[in-house]
C-alpha atoms as a PDB file:
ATOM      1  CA  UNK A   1       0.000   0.000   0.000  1.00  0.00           C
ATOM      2  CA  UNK A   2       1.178   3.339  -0.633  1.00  0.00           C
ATOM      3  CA  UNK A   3       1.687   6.289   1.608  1.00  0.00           C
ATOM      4  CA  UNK A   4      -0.821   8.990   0.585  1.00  0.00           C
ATOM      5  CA  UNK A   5       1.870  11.331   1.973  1.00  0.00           C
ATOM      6  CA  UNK A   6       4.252  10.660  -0.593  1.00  0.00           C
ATOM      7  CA  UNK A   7       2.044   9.002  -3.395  1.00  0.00           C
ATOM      8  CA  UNK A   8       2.496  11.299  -7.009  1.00  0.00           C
ATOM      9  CA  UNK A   9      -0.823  12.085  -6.615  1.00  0.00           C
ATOM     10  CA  UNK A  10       0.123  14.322  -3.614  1.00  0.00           C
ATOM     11  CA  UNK A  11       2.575  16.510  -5.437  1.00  0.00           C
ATOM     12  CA  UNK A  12       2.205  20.543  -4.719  1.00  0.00           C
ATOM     13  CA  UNK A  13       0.369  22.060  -7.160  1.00  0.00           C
ATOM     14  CA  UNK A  14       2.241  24.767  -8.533  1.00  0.00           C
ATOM     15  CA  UNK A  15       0.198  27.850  -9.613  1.00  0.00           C
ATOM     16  CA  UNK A  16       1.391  29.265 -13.116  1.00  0.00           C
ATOM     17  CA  UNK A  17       2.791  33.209 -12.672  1.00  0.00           C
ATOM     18  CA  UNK A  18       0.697  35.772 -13.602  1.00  0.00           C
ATOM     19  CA  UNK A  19       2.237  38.118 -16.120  1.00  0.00           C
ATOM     20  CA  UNK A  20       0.819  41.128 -16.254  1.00  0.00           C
ATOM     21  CA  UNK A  21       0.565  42.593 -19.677  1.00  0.00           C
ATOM     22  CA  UNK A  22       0.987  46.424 -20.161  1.00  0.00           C
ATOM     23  CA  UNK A  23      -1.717  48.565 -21.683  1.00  0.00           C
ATOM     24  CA  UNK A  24      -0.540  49.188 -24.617  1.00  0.00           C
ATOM     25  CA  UNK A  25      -3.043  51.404 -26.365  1.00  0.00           C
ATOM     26  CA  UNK A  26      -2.453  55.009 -26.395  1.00  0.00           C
ATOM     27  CA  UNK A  27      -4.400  55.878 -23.801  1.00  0.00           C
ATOM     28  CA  UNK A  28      -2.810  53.806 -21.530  1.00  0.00           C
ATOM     29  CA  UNK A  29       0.600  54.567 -22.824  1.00  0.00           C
ATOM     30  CA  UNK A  30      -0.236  58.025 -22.098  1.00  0.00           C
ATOM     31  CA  UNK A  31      -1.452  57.279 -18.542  1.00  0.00           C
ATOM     32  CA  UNK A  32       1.910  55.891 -18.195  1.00  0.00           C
ATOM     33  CA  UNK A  33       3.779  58.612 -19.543  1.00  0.00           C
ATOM     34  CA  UNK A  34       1.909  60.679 -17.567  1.00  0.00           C
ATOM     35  CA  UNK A  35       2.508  58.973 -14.158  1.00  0.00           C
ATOM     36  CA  UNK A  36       6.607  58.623 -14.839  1.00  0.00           C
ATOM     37  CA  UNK A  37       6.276  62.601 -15.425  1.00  0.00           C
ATOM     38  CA  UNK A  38       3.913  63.211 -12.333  1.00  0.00           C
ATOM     39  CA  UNK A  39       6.682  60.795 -10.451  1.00  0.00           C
ATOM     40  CA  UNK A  40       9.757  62.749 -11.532  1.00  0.00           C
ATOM     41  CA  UNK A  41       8.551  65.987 -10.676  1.00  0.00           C
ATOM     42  CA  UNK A  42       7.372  64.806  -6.963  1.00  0.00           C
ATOM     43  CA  UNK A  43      11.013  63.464  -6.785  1.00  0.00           C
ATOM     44  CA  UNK A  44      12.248  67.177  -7.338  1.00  0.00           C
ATOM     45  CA  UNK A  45       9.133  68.813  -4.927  1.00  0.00           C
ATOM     46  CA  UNK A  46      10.608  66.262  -1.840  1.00  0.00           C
ATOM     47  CA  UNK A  47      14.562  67.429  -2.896  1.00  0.00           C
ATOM     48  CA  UNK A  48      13.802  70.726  -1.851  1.00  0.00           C
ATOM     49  CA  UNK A  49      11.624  69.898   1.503  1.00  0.00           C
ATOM     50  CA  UNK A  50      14.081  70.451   4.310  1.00  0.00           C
ATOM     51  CA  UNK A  51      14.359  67.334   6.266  1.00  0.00           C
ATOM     52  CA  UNK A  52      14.120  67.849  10.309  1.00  0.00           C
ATOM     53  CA  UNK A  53      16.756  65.817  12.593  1.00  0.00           C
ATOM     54  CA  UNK A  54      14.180  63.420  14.389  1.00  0.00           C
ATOM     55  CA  UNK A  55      11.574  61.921  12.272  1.00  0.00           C
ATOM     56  CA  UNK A  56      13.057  62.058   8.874  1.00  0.00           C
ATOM     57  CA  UNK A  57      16.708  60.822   7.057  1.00  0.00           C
ATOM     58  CA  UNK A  58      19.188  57.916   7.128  1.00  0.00           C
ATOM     59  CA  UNK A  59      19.957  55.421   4.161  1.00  0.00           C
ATOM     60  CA  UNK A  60      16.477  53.873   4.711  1.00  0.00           C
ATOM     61  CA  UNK A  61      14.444  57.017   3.627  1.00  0.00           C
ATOM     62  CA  UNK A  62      16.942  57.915   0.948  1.00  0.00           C
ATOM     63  CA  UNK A  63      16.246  54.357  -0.617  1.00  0.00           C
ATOM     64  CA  UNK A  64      13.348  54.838  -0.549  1.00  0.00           C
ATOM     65  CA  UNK A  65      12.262  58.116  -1.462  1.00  0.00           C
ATOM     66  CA  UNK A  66      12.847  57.325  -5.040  1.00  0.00           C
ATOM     67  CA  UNK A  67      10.032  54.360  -5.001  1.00  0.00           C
ATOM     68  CA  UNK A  68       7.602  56.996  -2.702  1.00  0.00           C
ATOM     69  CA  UNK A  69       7.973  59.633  -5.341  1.00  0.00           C
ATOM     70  CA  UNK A  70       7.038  56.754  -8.237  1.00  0.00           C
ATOM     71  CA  UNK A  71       3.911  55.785  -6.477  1.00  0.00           C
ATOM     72  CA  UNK A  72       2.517  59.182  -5.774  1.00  0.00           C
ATOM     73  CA  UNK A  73       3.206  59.917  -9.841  1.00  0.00           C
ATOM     74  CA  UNK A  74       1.448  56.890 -10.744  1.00  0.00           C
ATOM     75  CA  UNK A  75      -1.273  57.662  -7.935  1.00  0.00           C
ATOM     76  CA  UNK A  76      -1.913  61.370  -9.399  1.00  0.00           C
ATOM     77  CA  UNK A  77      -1.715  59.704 -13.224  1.00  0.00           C
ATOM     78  CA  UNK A  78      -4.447  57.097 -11.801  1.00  0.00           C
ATOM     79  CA  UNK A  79      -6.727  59.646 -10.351  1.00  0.00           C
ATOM     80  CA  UNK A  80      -7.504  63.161 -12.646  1.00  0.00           C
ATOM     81  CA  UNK A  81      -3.899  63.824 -13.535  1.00  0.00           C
ATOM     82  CA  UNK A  82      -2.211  66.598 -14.619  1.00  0.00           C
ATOM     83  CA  UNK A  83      -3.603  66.607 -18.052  1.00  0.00           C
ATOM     84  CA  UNK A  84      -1.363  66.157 -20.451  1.00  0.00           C
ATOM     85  CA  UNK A  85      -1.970  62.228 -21.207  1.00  0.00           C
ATOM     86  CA  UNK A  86      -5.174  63.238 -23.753  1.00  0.00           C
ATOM     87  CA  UNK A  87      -2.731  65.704 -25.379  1.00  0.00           C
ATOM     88  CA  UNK A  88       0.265  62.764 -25.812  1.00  0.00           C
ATOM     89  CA  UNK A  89      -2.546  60.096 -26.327  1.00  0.00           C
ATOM     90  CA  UNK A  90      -3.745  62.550 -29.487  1.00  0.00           C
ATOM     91  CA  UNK A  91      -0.059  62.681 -30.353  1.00  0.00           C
ATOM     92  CA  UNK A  92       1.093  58.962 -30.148  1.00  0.00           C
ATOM     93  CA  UNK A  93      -2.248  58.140 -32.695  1.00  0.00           C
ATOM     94  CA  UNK A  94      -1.315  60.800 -34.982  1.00  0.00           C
ATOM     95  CA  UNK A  95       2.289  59.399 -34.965  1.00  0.00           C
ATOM     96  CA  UNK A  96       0.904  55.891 -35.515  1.00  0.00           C
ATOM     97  CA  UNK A  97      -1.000  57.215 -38.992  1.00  0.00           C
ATOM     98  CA  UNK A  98      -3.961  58.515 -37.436  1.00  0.00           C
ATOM     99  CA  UNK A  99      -4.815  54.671 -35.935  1.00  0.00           C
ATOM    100  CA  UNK A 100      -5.928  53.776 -32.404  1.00  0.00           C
ATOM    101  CA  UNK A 101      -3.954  50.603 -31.584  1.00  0.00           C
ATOM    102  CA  UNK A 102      -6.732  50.030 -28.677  1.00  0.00           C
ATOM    103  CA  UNK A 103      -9.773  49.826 -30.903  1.00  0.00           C
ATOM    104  CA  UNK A 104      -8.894  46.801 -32.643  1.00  0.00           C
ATOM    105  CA  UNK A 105      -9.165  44.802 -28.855  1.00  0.00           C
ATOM    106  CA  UNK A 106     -12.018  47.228 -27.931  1.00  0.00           C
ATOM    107  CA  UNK A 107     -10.348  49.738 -25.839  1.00  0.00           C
END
């Protein structure tokens, strides 16, 4: 008789990764493009906040700070924005010919 512990039949399960596809349509392109802006311009904003002695500094925030500035860029593309992904979105179709990349998968 066989162990059920160790039978075959009792091998892990292994879930297959879940790879995350971009958007690639030109909205969402834009969005993007829009968030990486929104994200480098926090990182300057938090260069020029003075830092006080006990709750802020060390290698651990300056590791950081990078990531936190990325976030809030994609957070402000995510919400309203600052309004410039319609105006690259309207650029990036008239550089592909005029043709929305997203409407052939529905976007």
């Amino acid at each position: 008789m066989t162990d059920p512990v160790v039978s075959p039949a009792a091998a892990p399960i292994r879930p297959k990764p879940q790879v995350i596809t971009p958007d690639r349509s030109p909205a969402g392109v834009a969005r993007q493009f829009e968030g990486v802006f929104a994200g480098q311009i926090t990182k300057i904003m938090m260069e020029t906040v003075e830092q006080g002695d006990e709750f802020s500094g060390g290698h651990g925030e300056e590791m950081f700070r990078g990531i936190l500035a990325e976030q809030i860029g994609n957070q402000i593309a995510q919400g309203k924005g600052l309004g410039i992904a319609s105006a690259v979105e309207a650029q990036i179709i008239r550089l592909q010919g005029g043709q929305n990349a997203g409407a052939a998968d529905g976007k």
